[in-house]
PDB file of N, CA and C in Angstrom:
ATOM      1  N   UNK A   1      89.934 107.929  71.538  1.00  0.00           N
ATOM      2  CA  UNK A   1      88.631 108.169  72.121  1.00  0.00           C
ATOM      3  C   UNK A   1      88.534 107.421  73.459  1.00  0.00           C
ATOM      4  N   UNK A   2      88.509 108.140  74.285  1.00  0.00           N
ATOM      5  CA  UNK A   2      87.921 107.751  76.005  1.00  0.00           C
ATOM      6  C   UNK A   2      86.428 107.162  75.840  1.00  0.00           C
ATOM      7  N   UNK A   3      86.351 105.707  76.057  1.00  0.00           N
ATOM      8  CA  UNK A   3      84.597 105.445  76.435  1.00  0.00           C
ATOM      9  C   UNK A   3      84.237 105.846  77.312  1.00  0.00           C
ATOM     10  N   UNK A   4      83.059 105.860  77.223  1.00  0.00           N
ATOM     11  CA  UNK A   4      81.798 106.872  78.077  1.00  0.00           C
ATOM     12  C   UNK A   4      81.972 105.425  79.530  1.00  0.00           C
ATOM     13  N   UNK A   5      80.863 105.181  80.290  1.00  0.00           N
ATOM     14  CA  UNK A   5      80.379 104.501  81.439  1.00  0.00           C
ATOM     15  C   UNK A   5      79.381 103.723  80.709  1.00  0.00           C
ATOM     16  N   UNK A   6      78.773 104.496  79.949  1.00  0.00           N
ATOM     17  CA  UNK A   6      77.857 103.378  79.668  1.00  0.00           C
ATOM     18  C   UNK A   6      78.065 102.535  78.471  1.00  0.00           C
ATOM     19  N   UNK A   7      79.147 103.124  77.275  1.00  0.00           N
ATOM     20  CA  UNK A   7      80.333 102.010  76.726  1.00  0.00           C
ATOM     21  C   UNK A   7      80.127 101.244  77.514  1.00  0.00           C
ATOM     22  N   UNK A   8      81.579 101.584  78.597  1.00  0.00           N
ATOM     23  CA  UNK A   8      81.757 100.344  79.085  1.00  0.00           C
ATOM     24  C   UNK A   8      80.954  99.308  80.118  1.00  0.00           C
ATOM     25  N   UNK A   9      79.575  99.599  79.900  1.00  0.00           N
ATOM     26  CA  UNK A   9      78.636  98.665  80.665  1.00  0.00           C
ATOM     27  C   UNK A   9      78.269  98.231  79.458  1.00  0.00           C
ATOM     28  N   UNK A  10      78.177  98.578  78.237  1.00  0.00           N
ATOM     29  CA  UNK A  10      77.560  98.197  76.747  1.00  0.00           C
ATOM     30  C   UNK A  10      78.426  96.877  76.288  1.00  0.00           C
ATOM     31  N   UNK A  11      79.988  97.210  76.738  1.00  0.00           N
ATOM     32  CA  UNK A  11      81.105  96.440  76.273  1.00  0.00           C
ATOM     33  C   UNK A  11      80.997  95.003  77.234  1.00  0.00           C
ATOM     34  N   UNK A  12      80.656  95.024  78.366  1.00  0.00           N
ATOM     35  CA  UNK A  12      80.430  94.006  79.521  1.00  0.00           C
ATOM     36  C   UNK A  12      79.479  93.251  79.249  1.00  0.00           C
ATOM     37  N   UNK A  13      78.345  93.923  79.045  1.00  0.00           N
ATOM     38  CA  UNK A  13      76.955  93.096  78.703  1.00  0.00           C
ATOM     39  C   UNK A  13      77.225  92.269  77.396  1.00  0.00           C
ATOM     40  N   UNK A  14      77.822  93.065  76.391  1.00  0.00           N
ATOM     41  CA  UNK A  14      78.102  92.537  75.175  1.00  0.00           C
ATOM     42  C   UNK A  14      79.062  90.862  75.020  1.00  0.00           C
ATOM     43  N   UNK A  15      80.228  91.229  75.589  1.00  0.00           N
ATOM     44  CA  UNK A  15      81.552  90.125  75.479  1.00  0.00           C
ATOM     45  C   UNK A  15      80.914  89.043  76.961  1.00  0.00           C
ATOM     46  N   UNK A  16      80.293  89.078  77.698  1.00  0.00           N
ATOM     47  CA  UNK A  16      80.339  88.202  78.399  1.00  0.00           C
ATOM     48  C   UNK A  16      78.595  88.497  79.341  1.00  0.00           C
ATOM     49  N   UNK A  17      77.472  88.108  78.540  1.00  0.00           N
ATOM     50  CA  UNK A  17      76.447  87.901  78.244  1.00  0.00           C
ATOM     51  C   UNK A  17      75.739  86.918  79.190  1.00  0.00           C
ATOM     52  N   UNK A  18      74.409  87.230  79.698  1.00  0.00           N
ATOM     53  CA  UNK A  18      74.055  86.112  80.671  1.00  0.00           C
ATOM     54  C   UNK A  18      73.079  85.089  79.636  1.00  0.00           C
ATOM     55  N   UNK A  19      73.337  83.880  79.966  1.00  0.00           N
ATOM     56  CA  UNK A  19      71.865  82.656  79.366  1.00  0.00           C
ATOM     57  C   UNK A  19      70.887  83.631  79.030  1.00  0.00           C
ATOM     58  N   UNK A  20      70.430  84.401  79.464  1.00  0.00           N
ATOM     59  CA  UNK A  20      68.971  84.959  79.351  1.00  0.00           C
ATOM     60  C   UNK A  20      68.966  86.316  80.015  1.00  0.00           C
ATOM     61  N   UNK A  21      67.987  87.079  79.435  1.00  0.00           N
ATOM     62  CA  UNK A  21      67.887  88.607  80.334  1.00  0.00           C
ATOM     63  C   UNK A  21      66.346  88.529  79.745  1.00  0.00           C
ATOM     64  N   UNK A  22      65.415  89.258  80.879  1.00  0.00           N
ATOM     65  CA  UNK A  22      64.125  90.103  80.524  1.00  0.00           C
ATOM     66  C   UNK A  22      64.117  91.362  81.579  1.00  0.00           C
ATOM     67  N   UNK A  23      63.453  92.096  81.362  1.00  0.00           N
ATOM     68  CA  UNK A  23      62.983  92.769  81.920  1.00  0.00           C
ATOM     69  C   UNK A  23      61.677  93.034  82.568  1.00  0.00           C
ATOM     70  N   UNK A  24      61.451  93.314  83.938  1.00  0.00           N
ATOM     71  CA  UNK A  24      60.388  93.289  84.673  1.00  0.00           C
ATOM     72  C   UNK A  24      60.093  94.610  85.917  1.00  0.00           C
ATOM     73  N   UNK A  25      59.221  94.828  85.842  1.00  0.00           N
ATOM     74  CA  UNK A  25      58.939  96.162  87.045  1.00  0.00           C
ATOM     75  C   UNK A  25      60.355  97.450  87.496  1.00  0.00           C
ATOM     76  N   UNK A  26      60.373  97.308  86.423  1.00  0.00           N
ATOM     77  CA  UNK A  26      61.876  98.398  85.714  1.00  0.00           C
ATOM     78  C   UNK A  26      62.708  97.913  86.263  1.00  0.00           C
ATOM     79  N   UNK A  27      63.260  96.791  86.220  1.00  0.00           N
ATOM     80  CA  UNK A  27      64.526  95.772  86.451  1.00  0.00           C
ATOM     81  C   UNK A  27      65.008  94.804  85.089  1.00  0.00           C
ATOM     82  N   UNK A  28      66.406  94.862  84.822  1.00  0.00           N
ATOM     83  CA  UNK A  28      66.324  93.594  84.265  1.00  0.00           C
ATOM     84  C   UNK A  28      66.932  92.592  85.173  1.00  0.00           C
ATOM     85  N   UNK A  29      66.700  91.111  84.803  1.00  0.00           N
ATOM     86  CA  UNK A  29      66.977  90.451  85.241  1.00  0.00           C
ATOM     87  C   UNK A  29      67.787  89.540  84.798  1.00  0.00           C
ATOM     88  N   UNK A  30      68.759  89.066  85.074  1.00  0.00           N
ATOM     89  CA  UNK A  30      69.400  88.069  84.622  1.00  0.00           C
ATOM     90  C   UNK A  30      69.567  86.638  85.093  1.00  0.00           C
ATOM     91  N   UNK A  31      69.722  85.515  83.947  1.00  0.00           N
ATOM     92  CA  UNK A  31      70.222  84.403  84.361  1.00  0.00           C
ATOM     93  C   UNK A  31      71.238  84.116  83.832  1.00  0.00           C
ATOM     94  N   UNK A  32      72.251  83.707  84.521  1.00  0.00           N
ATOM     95  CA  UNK A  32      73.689  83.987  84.466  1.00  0.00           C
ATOM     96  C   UNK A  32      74.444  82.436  84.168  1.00  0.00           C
ATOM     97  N   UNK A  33      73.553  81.380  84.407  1.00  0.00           N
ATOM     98  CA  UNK A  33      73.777  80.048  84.410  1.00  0.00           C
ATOM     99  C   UNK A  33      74.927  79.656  84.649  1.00  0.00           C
ATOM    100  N   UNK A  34      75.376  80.107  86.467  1.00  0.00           N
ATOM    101  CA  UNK A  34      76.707  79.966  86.666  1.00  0.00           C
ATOM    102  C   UNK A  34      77.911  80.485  86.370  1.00  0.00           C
ATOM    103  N   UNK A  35      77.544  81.448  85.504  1.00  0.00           N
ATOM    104  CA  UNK A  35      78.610  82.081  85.030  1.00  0.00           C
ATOM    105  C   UNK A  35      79.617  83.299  85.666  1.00  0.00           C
ATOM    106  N   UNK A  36      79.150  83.137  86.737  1.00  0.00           N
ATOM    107  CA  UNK A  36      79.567  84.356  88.067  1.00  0.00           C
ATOM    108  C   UNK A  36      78.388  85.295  88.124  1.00  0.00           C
ATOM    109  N   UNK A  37      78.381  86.214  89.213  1.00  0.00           N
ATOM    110  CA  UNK A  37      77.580  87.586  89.842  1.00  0.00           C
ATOM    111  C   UNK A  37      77.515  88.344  89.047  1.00  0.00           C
ATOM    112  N   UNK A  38      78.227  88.838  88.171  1.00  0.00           N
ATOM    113  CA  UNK A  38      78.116  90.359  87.849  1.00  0.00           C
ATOM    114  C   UNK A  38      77.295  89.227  86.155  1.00  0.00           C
ATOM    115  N   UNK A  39      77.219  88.591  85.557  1.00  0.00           N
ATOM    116  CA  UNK A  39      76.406  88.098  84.696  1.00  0.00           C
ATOM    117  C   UNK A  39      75.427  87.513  84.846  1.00  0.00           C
ATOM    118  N   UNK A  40      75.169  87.493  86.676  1.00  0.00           N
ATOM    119  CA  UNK A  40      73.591  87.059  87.499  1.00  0.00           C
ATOM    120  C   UNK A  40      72.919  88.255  87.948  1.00  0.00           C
ATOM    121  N   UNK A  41      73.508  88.773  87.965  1.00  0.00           N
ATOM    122  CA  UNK A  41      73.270  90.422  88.700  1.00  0.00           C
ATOM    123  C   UNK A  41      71.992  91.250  88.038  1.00  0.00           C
ATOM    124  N   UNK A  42      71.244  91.574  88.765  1.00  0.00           N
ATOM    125  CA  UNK A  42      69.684  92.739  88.548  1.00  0.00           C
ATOM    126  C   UNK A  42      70.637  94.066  88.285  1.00  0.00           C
ATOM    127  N   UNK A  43      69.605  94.680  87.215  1.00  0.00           N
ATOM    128  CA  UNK A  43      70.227  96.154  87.119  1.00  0.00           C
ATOM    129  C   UNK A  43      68.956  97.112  86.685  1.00  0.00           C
ATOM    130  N   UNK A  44      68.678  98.248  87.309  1.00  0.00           N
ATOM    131  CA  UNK A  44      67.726  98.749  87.543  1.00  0.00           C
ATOM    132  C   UNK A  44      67.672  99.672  86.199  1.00  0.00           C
ATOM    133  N   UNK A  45      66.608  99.915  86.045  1.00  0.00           N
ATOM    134  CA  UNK A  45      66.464 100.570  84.787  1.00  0.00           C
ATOM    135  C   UNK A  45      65.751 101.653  84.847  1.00  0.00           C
ATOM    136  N   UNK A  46      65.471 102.481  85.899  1.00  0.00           N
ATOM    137  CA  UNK A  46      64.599 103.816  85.759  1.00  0.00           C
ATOM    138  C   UNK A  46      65.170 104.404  87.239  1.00  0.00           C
ATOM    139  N   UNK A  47      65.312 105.581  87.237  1.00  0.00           N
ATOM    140  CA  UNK A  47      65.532 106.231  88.469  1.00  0.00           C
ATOM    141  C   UNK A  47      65.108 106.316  89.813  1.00  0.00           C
ATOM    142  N   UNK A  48      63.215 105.387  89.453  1.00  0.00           N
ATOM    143  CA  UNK A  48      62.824 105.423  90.938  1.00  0.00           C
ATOM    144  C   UNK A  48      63.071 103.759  91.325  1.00  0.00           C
ATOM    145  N   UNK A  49      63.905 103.211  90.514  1.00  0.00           N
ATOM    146  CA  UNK A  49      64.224 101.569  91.341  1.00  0.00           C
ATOM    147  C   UNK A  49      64.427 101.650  92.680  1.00  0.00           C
ATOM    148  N   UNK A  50      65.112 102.811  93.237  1.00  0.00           N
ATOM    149  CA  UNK A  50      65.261 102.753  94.641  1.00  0.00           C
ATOM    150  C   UNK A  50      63.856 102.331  95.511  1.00  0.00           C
ATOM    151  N   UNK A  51      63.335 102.876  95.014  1.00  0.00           N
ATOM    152  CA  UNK A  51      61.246 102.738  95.405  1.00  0.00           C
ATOM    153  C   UNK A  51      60.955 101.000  95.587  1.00  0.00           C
ATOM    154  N   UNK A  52      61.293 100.431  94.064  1.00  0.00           N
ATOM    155  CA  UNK A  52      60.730  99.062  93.914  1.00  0.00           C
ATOM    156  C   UNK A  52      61.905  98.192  94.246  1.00  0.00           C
ATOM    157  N   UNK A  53      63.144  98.263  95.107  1.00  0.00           N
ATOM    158  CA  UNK A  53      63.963  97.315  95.720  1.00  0.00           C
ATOM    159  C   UNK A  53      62.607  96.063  96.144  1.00  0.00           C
ATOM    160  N   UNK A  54      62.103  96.292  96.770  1.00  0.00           N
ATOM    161  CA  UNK A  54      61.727  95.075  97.483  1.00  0.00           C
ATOM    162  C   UNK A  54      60.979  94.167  96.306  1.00  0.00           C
ATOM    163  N   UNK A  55      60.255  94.529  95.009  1.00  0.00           N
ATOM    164  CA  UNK A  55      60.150  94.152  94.016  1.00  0.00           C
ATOM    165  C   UNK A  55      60.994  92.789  93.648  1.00  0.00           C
ATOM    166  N   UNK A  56      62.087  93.188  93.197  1.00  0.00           N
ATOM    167  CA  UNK A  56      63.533  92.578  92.999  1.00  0.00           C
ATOM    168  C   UNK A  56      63.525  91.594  93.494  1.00  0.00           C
ATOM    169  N   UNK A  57      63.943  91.856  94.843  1.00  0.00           N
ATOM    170  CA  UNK A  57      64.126  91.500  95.942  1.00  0.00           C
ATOM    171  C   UNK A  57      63.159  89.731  96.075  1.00  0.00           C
ATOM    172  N   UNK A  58      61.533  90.213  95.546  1.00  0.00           N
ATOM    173  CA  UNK A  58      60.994  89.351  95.935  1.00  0.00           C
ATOM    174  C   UNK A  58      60.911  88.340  94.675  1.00  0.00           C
ATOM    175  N   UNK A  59      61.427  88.825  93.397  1.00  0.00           N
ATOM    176  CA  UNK A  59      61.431  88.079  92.191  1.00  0.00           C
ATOM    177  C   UNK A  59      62.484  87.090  92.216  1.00  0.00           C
ATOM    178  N   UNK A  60      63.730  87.659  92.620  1.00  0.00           N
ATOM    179  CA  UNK A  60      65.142  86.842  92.797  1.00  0.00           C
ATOM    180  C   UNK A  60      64.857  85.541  94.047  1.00  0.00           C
ATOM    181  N   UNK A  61      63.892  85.949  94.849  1.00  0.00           N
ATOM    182  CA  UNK A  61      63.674  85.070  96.026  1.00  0.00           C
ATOM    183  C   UNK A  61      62.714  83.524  95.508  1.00  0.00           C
ATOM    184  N   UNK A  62      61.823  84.412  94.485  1.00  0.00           N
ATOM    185  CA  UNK A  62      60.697  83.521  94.159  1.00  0.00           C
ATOM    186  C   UNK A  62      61.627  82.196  92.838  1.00  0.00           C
ATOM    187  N   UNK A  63      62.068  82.646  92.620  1.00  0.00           N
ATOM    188  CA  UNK A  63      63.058  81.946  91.804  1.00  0.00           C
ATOM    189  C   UNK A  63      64.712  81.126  92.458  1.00  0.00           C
ATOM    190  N   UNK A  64      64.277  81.289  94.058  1.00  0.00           N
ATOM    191  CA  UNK A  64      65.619  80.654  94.656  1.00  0.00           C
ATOM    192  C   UNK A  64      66.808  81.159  94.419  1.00  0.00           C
ATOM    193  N   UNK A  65      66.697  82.371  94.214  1.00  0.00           N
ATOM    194  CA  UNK A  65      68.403  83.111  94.139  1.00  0.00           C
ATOM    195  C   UNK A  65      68.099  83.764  94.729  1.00  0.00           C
ATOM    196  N   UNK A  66      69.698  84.356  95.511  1.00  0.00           N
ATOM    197  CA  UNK A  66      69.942  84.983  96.185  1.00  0.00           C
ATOM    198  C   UNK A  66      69.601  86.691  95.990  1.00  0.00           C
ATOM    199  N   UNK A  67      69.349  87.256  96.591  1.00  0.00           N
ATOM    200  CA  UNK A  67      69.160  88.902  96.145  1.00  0.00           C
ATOM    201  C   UNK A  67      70.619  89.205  95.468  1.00  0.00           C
ATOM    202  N   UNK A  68      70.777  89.765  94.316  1.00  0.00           N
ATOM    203  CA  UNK A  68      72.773  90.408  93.518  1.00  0.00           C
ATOM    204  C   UNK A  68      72.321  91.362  92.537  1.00  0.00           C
ATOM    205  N   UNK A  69      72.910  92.500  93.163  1.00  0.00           N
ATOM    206  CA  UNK A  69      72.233  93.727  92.072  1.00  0.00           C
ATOM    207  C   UNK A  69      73.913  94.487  91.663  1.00  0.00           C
ATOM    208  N   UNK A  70      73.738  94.885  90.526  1.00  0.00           N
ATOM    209  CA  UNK A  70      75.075  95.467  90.066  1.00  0.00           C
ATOM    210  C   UNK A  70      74.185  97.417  90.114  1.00  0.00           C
ATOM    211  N   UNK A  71      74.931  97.874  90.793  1.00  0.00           N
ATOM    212  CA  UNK A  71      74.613  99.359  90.672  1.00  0.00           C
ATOM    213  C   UNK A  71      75.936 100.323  90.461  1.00  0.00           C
ATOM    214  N   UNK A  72      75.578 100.899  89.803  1.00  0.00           N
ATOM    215  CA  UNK A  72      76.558 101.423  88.737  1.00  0.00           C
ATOM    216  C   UNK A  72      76.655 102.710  89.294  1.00  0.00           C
ATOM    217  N   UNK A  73      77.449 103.639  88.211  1.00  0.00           N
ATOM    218  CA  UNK A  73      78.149 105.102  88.551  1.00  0.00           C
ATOM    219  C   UNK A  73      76.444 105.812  88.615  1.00  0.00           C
ATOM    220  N   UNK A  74      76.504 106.789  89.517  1.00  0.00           N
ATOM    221  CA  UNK A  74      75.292 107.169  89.916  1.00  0.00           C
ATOM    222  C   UNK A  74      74.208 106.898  90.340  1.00  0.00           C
ATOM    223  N   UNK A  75      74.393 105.652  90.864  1.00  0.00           N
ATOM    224  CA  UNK A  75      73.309 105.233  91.648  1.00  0.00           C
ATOM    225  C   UNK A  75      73.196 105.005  93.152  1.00  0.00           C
ATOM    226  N   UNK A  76      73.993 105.967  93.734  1.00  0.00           N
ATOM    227  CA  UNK A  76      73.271 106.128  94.685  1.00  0.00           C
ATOM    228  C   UNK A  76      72.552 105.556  96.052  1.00  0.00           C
ATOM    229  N   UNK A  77      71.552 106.156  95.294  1.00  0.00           N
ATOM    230  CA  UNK A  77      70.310 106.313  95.695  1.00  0.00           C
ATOM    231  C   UNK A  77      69.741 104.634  95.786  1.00  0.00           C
ATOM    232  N   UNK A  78      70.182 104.137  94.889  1.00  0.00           N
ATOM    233  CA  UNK A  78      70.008 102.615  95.099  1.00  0.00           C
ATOM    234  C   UNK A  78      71.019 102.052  95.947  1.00  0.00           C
ATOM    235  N   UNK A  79      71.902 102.278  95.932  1.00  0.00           N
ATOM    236  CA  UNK A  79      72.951 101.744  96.777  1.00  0.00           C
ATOM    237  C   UNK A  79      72.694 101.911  98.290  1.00  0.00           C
ATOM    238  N   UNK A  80      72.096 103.123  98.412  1.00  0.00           N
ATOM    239  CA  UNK A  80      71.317 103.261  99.911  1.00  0.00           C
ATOM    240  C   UNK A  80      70.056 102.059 100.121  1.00  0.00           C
ATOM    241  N   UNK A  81      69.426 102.176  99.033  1.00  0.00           N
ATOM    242  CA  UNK A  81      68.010 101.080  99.221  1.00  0.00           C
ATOM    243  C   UNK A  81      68.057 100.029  99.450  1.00  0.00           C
ATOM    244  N   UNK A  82      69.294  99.463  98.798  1.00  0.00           N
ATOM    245  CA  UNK A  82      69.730  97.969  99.396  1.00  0.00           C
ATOM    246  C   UNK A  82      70.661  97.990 100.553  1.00  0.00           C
ATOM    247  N   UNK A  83      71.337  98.762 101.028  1.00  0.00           N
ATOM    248  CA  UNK A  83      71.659  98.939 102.483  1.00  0.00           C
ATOM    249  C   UNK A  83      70.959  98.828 103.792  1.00  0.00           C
ATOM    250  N   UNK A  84      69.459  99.744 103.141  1.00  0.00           N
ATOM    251  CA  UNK A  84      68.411  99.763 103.893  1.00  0.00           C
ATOM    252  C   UNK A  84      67.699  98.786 104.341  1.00  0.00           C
ATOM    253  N   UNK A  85      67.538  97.703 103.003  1.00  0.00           N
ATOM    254  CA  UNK A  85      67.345  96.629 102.913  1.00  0.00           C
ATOM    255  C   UNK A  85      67.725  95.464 103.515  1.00  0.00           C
ATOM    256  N   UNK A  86      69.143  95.677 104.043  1.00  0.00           N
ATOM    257  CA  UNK A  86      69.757  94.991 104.597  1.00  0.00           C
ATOM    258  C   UNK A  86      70.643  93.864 104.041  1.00  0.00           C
ATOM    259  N   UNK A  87      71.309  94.650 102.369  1.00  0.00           N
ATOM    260  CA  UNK A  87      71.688  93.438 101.921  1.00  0.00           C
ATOM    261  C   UNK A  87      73.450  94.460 101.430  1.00  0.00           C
ATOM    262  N   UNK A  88      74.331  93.684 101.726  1.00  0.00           N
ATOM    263  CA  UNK A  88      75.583  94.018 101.654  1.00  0.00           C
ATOM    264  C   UNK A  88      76.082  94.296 100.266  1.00  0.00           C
ATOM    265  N   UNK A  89      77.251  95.343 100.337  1.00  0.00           N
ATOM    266  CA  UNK A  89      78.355  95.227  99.385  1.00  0.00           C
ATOM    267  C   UNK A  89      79.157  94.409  99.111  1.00  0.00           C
ATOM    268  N   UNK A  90      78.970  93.623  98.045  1.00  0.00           N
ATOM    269  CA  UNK A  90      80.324  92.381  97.867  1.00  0.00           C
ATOM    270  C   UNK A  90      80.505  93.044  96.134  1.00  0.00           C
ATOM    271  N   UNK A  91      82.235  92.672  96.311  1.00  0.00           N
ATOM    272  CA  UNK A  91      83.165  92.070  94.939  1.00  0.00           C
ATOM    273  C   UNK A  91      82.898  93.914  94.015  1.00  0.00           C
ATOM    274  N   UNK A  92      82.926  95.035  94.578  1.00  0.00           N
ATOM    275  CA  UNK A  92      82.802  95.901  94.072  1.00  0.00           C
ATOM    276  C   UNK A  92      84.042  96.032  92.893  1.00  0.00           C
ATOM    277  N   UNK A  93      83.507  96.841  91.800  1.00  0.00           N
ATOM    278  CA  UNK A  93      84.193  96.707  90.753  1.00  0.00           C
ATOM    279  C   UNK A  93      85.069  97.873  90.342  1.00  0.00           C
ATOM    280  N   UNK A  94      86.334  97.915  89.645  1.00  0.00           N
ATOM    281  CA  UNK A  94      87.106  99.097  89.084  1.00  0.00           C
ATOM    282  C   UNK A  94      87.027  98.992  88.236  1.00  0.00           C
ATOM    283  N   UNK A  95      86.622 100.233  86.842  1.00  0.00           N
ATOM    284  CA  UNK A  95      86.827  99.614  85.443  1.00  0.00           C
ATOM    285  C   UNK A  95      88.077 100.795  84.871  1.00  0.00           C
ATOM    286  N   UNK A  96      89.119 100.051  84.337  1.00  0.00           N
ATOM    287  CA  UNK A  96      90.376 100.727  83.578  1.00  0.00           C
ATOM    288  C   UNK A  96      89.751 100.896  81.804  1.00  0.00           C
ATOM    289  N   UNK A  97      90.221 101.969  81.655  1.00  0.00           N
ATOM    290  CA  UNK A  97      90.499 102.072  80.422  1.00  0.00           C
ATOM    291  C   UNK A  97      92.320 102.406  79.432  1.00  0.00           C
ATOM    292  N   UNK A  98      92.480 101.958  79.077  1.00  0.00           N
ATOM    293  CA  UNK A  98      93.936 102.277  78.573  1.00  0.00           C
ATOM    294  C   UNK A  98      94.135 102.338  76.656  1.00  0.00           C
ATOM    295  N   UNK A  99      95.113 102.903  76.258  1.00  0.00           N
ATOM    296  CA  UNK A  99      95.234 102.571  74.517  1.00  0.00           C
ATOM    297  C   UNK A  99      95.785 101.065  74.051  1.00  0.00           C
ATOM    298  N   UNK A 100      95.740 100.668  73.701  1.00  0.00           N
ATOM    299  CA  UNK A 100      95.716  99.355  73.006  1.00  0.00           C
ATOM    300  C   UNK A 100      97.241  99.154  73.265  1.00  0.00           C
ATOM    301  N   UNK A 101      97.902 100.092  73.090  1.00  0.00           N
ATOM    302  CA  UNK A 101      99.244 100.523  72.450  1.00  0.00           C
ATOM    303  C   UNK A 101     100.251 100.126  74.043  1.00  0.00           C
ATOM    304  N   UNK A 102      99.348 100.848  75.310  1.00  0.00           N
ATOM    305  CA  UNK A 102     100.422 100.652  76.036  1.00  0.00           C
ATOM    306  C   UNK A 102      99.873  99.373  76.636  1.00  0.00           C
ATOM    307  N   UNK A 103      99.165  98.160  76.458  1.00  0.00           N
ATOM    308  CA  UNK A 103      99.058  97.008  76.713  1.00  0.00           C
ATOM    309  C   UNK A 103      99.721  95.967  75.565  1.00  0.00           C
ATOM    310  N   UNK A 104     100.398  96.363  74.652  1.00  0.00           N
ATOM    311  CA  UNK A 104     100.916  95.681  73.609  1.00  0.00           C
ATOM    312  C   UNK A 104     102.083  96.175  73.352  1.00  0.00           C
ATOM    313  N   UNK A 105     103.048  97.127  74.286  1.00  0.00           N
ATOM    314  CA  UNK A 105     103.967  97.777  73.702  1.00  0.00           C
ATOM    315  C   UNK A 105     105.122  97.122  73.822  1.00  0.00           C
ATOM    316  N   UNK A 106     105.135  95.999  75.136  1.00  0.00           N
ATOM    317  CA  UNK A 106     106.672  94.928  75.139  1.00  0.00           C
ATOM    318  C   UNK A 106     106.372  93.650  74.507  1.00  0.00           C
ATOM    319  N   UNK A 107     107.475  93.388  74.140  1.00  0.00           N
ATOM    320  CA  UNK A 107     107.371  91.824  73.249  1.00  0.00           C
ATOM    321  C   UNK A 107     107.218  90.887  73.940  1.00  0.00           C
ATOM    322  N   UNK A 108     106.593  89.957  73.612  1.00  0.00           N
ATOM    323  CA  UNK A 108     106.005  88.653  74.282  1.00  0.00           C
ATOM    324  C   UNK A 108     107.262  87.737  74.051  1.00  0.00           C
ATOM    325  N   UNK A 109     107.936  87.352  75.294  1.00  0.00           N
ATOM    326  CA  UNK A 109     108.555  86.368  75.504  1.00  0.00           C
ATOM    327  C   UNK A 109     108.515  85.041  74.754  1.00  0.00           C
ATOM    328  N   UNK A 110     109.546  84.404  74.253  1.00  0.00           N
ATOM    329  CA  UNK A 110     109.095  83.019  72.997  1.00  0.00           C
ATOM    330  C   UNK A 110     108.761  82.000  74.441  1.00  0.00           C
ATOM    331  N   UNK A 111     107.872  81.077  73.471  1.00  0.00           N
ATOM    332  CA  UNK A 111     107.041  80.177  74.175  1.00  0.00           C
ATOM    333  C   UNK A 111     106.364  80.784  75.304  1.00  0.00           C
ATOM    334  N   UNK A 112     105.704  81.908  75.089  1.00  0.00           N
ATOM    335  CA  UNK A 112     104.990  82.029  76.102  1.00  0.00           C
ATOM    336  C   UNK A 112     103.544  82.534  75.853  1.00  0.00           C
ATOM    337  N   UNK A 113     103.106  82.645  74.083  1.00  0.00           N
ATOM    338  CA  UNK A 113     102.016  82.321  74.170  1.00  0.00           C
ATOM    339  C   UNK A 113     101.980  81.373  72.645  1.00  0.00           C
ATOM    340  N   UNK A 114     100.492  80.847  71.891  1.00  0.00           N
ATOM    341  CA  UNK A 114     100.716  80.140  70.491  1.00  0.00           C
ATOM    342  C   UNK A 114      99.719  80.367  69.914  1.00  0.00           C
ATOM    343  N   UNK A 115      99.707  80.254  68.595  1.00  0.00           N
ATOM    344  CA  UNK A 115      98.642  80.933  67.873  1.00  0.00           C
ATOM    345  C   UNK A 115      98.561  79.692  67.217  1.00  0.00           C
ATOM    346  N   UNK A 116      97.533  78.604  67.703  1.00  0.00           N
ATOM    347  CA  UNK A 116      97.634  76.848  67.310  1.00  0.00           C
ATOM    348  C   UNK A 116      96.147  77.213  67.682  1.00  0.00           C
ATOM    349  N   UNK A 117      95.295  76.206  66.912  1.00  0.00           N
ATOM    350  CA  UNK A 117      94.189  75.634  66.907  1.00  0.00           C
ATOM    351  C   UNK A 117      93.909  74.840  68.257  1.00  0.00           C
ATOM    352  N   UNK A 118      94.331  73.555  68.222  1.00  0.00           N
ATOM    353  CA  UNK A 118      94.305  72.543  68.746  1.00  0.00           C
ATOM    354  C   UNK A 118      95.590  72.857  70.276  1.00  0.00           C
ATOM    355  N   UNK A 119      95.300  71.831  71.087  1.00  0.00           N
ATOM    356  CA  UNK A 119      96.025  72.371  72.245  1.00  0.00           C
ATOM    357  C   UNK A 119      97.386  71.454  72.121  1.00  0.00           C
ATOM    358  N   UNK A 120      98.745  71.679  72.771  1.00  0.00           N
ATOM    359  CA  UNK A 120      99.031  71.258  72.575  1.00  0.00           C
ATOM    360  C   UNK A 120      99.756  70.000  73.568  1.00  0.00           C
ATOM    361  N   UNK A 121     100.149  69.832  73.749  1.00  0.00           N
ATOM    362  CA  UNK A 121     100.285  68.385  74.727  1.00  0.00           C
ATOM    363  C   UNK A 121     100.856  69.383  76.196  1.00  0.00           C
ATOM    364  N   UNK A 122     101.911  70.497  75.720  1.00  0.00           N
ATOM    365  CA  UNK A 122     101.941  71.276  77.365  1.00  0.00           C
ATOM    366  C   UNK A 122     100.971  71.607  77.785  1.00  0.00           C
ATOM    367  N   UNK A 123      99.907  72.032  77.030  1.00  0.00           N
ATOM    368  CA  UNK A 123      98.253  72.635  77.573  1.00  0.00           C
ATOM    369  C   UNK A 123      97.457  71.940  77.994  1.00  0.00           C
ATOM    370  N   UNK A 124      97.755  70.575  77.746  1.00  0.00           N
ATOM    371  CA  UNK A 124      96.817  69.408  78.350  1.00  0.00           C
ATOM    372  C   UNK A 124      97.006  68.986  79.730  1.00  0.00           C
TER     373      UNK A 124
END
């Protein structure tokens, strides 16, 4: 089975999760507590977000962060609004999908990974 797009935005949000999310004026928002951009990142939630950019815009400000919006496959229309806006493209993303099978299909070299609890004095 091929995942969908929004799988794999389901799978992202899921495994690597920000401190906190709400939602506000059809945005959610995230706090990412350092954890990089794309787990700080605004993501719009209704089709006319392009409309309420400056919204965003002024919530992320009022809170001392920087404006960072993740806009996804089909959007567009947002991707223009924050252009308009005057706020750049950074760290754009590729997402792969592959079978399990051809990422596991050569043998792992000895000592080169360990299935140990505790670390062991090379890891320190």
């Amino acid at each position: 089975m091929t995942p969908t797009l929004t799988d794999l935005y389901s799978a992202i949000e899921a495994t690597w999760p920000p401190a906190k999310s709400w939602d506000a004026g059809g945005w959610t928002f995230r706090d990412g507590a350092g954890g990089g951009k794309r787990v700080s990142a605004v993501t719009a939630q209704a089709d006319d977000a392009p409309s309420r950019v400056s919204h965003a815009i002024s919530e992320m400000r009022a809170r001392d962060e920087q404006p960072l919006f993740m806009v996804r496959a089909g959007e567009e229309a947002l991707d223009g609004a924050l252009a308009d806006a005057g706020l750049d493209r950074i760290d754009p993303v590729v997402l792969y999908t592959a079978p399990v099978e051809v990422l596991t299909n050569d043998p792992i070299p000895p000592v080169t990974t360990f299935n140990v609890w505790e670390p062991l004095a090379i890891m320190r």
